[in-house]
PDB file of N, CA and C in Angstrom:
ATOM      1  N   UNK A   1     -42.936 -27.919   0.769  1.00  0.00           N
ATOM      2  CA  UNK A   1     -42.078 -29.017   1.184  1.00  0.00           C
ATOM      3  C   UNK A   1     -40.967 -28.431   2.061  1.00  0.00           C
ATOM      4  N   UNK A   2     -40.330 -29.257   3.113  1.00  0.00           N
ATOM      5  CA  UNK A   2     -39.517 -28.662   4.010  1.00  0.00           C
ATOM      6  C   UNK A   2     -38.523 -28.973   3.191  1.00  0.00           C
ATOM      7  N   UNK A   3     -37.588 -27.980   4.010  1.00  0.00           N
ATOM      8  CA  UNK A   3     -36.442 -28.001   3.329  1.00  0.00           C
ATOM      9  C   UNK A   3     -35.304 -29.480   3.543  1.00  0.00           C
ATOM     10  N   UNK A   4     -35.474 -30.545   4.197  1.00  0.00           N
ATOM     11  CA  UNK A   4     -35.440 -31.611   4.658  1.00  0.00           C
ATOM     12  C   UNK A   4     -35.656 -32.496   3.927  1.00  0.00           C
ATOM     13  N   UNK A   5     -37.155 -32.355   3.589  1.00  0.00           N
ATOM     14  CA  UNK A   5     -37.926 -33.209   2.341  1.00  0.00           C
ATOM     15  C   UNK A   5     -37.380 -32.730   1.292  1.00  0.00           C
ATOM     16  N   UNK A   6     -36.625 -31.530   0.939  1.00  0.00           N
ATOM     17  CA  UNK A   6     -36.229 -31.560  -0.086  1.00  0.00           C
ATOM     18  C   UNK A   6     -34.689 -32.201  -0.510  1.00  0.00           C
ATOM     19  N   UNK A   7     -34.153 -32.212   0.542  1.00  0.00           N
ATOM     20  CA  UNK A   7     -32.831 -32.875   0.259  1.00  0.00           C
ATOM     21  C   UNK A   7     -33.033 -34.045   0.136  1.00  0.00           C
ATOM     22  N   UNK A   8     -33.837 -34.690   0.835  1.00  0.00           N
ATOM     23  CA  UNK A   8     -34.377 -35.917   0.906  1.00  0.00           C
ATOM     24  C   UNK A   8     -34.497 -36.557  -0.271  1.00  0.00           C
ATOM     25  N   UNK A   9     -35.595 -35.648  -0.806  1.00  0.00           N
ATOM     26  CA  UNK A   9     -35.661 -35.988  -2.204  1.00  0.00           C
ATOM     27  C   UNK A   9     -34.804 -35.383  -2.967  1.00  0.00           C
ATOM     28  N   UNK A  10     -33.640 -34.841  -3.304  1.00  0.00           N
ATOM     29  CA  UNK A  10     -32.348 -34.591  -3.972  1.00  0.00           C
ATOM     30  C   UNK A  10     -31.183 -35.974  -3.896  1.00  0.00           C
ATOM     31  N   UNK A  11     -31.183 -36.555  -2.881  1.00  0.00           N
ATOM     32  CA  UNK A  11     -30.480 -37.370  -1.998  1.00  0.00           C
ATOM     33  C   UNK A  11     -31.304 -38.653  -3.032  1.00  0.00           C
ATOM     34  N   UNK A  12     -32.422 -38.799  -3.368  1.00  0.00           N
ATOM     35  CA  UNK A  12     -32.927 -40.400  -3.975  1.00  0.00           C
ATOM     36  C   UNK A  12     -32.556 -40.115  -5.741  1.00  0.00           C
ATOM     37  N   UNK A  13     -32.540 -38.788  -5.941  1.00  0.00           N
ATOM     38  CA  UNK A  13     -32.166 -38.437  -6.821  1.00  0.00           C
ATOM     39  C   UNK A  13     -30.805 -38.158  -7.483  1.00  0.00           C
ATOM     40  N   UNK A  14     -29.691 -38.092  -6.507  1.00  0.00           N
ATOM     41  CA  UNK A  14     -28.336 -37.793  -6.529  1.00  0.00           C
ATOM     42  C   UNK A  14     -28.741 -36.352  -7.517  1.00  0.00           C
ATOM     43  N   UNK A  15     -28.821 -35.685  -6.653  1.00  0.00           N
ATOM     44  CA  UNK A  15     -28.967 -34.274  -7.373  1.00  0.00           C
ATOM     45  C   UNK A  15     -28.353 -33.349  -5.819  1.00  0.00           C
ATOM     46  N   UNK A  16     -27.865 -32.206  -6.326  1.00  0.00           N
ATOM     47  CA  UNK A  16     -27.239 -31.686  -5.185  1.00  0.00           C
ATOM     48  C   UNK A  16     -28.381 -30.685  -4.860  1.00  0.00           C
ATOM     49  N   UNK A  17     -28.340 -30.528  -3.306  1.00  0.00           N
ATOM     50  CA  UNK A  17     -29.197 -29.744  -3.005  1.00  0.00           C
ATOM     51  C   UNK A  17     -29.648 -28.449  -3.429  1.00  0.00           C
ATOM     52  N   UNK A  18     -28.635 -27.727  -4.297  1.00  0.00           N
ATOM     53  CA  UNK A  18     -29.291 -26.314  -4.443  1.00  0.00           C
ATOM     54  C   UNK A  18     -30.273 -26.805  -5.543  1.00  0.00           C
ATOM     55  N   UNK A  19     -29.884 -27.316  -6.629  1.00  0.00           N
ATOM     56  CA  UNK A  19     -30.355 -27.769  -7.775  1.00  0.00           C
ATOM     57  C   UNK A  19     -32.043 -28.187  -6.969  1.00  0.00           C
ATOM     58  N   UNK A  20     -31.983 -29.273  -6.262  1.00  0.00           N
ATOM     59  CA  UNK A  20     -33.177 -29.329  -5.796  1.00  0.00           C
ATOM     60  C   UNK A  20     -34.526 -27.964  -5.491  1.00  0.00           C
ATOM     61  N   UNK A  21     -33.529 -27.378  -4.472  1.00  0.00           N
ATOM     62  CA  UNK A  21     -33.968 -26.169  -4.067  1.00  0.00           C
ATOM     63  C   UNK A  21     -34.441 -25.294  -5.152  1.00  0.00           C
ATOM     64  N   UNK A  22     -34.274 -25.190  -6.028  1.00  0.00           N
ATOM     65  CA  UNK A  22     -34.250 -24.336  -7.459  1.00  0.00           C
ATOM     66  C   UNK A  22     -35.494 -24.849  -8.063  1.00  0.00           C
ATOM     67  N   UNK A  23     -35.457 -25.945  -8.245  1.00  0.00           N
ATOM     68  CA  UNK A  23     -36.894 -26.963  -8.805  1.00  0.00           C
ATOM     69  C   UNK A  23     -38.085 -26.575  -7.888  1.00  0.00           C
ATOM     70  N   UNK A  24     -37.948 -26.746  -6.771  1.00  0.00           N
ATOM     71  CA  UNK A  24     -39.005 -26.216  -6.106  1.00  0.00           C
ATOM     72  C   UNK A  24     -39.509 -25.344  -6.000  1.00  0.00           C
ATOM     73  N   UNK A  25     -38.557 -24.225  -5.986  1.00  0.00           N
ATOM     74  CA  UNK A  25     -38.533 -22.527  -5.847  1.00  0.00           C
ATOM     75  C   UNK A  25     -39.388 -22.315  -7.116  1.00  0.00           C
ATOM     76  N   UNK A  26     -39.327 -22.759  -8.707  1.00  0.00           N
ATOM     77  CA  UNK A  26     -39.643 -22.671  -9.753  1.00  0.00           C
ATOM     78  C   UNK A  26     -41.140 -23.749 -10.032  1.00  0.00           C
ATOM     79  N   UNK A  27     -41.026 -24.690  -8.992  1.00  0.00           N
ATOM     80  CA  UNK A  27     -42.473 -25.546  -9.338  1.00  0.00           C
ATOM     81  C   UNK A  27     -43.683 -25.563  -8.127  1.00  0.00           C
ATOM     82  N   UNK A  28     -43.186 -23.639  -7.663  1.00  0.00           N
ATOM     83  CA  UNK A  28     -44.186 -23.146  -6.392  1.00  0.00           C
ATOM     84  C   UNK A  28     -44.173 -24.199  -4.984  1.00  0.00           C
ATOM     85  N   UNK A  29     -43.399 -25.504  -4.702  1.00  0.00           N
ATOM     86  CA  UNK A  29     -43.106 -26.577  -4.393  1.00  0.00           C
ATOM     87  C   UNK A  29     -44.418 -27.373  -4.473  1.00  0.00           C
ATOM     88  N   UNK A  30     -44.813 -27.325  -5.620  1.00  0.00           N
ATOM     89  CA  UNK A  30     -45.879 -28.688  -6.179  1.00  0.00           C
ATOM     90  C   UNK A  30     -44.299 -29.780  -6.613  1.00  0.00           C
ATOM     91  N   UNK A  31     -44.597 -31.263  -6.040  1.00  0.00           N
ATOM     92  CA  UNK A  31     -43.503 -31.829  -6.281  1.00  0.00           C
ATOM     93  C   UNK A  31     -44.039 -32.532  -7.558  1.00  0.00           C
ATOM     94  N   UNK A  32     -45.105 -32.609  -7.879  1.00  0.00           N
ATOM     95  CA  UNK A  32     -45.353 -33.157  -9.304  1.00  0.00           C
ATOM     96  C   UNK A  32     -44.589 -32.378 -10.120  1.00  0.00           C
ATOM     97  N   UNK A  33     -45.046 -30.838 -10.244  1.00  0.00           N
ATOM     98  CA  UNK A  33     -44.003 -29.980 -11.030  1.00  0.00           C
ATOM     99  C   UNK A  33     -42.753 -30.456 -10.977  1.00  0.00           C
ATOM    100  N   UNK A  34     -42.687 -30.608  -9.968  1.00  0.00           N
ATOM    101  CA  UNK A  34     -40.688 -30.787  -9.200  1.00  0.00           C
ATOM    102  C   UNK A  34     -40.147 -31.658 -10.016  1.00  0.00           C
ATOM    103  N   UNK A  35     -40.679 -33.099 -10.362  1.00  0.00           N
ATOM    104  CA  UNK A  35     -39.972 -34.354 -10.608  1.00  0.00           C
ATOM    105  C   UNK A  35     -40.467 -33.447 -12.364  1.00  0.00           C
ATOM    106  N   UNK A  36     -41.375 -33.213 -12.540  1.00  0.00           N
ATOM    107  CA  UNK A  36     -41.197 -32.720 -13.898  1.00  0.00           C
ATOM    108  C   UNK A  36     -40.349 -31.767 -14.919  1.00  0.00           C
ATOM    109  N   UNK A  37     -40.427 -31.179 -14.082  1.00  0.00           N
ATOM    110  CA  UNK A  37     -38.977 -30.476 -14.233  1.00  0.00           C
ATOM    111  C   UNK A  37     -37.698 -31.485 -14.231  1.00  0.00           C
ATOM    112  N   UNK A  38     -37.390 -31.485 -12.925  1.00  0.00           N
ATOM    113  CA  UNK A  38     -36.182 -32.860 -12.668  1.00  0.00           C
ATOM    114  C   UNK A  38     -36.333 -33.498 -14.247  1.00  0.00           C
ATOM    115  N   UNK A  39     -36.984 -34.371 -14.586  1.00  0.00           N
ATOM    116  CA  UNK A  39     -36.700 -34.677 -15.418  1.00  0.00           C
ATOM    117  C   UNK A  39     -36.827 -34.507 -17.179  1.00  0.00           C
ATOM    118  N   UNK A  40     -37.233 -33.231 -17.544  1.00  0.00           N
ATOM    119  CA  UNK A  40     -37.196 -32.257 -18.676  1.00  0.00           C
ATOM    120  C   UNK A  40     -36.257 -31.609 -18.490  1.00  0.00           C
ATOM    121  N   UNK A  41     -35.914 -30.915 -17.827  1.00  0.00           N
ATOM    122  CA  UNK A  41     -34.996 -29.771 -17.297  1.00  0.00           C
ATOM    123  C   UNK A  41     -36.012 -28.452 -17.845  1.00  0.00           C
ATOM    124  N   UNK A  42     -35.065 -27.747 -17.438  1.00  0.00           N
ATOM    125  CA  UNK A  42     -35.345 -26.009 -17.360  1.00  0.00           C
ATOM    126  C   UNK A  42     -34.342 -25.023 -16.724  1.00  0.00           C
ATOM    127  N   UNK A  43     -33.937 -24.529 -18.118  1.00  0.00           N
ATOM    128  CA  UNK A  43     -32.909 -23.141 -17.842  1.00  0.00           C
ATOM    129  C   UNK A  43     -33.110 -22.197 -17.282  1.00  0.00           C
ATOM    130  N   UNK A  44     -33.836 -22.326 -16.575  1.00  0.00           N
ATOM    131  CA  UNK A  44     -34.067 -21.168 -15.321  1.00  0.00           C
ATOM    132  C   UNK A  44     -33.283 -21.749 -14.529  1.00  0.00           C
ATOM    133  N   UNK A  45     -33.719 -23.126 -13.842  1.00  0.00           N
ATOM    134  CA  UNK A  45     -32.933 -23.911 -12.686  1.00  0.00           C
ATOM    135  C   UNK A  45     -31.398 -23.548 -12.048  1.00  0.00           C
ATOM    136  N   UNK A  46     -30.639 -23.854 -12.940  1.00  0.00           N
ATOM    137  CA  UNK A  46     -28.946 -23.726 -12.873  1.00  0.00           C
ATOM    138  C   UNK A  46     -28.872 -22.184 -12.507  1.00  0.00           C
ATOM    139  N   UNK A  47     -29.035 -20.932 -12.845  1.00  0.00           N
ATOM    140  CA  UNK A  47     -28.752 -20.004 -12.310  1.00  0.00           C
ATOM    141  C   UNK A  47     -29.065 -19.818 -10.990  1.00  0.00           C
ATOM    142  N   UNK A  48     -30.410 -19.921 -10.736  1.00  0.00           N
ATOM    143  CA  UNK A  48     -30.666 -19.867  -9.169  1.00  0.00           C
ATOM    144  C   UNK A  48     -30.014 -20.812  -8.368  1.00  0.00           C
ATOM    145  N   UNK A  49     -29.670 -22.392  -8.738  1.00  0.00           N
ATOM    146  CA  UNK A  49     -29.174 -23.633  -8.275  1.00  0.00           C
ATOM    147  C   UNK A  49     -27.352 -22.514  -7.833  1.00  0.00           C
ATOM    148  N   UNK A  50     -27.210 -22.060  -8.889  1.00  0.00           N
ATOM    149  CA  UNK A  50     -25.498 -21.855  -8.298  1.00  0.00           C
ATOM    150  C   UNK A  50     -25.450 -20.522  -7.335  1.00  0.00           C
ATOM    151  N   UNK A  51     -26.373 -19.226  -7.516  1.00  0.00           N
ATOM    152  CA  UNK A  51     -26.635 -18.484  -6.499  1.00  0.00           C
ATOM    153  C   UNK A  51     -26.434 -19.039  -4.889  1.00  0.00           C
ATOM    154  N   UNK A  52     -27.172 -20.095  -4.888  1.00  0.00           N
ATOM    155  CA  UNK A  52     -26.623 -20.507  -3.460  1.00  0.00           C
ATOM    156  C   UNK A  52     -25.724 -20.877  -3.066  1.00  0.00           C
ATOM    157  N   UNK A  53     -24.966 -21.393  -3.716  1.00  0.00           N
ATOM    158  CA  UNK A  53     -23.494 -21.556  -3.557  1.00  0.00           C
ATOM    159  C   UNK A  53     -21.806 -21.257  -4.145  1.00  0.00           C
ATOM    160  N   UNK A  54     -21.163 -21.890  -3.652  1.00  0.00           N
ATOM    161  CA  UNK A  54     -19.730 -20.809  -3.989  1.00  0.00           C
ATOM    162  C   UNK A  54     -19.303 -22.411  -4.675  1.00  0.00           C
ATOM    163  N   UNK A  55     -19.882 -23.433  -4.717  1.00  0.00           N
ATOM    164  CA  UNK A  55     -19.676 -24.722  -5.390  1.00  0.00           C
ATOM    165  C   UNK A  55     -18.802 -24.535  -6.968  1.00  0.00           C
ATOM    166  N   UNK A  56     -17.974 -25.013  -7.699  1.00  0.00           N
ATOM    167  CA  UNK A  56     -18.126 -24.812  -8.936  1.00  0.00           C
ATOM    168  C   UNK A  56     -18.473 -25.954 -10.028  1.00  0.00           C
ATOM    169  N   UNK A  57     -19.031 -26.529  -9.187  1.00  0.00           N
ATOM    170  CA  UNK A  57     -19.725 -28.125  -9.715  1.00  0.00           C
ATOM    171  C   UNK A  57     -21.022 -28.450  -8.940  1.00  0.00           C
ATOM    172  N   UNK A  58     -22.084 -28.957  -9.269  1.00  0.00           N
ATOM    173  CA  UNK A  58     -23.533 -29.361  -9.440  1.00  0.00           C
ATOM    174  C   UNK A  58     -23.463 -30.459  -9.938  1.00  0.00           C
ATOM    175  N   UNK A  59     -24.525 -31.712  -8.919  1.00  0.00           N
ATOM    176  CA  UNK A  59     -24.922 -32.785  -9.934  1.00  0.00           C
ATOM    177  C   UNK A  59     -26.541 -32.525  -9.988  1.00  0.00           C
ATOM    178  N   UNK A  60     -26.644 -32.942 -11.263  1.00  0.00           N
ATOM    179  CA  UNK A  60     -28.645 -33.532 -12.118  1.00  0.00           C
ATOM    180  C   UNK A  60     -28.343 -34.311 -12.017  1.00  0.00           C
ATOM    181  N   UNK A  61     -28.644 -35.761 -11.484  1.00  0.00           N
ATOM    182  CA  UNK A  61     -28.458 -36.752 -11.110  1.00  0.00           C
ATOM    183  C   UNK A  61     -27.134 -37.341 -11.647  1.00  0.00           C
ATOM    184  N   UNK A  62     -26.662 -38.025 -12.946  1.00  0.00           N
ATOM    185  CA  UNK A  62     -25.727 -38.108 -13.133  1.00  0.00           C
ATOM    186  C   UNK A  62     -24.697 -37.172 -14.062  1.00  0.00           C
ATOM    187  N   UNK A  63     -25.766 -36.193 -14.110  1.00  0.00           N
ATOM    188  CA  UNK A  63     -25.215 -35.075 -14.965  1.00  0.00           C
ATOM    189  C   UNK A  63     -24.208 -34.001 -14.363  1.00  0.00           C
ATOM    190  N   UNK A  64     -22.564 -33.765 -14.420  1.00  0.00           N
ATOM    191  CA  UNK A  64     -21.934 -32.643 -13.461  1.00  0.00           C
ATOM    192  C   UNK A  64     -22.183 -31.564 -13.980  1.00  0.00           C
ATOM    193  N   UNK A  65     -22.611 -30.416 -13.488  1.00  0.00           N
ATOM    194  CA  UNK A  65     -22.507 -29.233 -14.398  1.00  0.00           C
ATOM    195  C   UNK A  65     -21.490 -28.113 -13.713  1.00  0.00           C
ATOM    196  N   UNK A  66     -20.881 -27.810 -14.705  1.00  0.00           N
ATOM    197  CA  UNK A  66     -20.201 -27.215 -14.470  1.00  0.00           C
ATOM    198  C   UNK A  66     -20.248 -25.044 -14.295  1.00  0.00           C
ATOM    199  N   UNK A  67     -19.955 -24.536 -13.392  1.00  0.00           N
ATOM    200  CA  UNK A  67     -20.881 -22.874 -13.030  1.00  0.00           C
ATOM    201  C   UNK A  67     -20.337 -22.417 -14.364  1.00  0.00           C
ATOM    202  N   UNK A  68     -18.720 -22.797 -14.829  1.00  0.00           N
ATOM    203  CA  UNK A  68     -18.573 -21.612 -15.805  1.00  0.00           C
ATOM    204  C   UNK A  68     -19.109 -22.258 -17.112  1.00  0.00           C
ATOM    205  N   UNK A  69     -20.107 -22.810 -17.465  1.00  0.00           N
ATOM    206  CA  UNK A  69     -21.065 -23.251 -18.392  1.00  0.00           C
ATOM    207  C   UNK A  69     -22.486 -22.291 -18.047  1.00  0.00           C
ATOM    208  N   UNK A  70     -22.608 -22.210 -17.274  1.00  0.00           N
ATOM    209  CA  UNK A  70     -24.414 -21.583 -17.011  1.00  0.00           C
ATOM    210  C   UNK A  70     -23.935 -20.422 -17.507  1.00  0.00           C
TER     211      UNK A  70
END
């Protein structure tokens, strides 16, 4: 999935892009995996999700997470 399509789909999701990016990275970008994840979660996600950024807040859709929690 481009990286486009992935915000894309972060964006219908209100999920912030790294978080997206992370799901994919982790579900080989099969987006079936993707939304499965998305919506189970998985503690892998959030570490790689904040690597990309200097953010200290993340949304899972309506979930904020906060970096000094991971």
């Amino acid at each position: 999935m481009t990286t486009s399509n992935i915000k894309a789909w972060a964006n219908t999701r209100e999920t912030s892009h790294e978080i997206a990016e992370a799901i994919f990275e982790l579900a080989n970008n099969d987006e079936t995996l993707a939304q499965k994840i998305w919506e189970e979660g998985n503690d892998e996600v959030l570490p790689i999700a904040f690597a990309k950024t200097k953010e200290d807040y993340l949304f899972w859709g309506e979930e904020k997470i906060d970096r000094k929690n991971v």
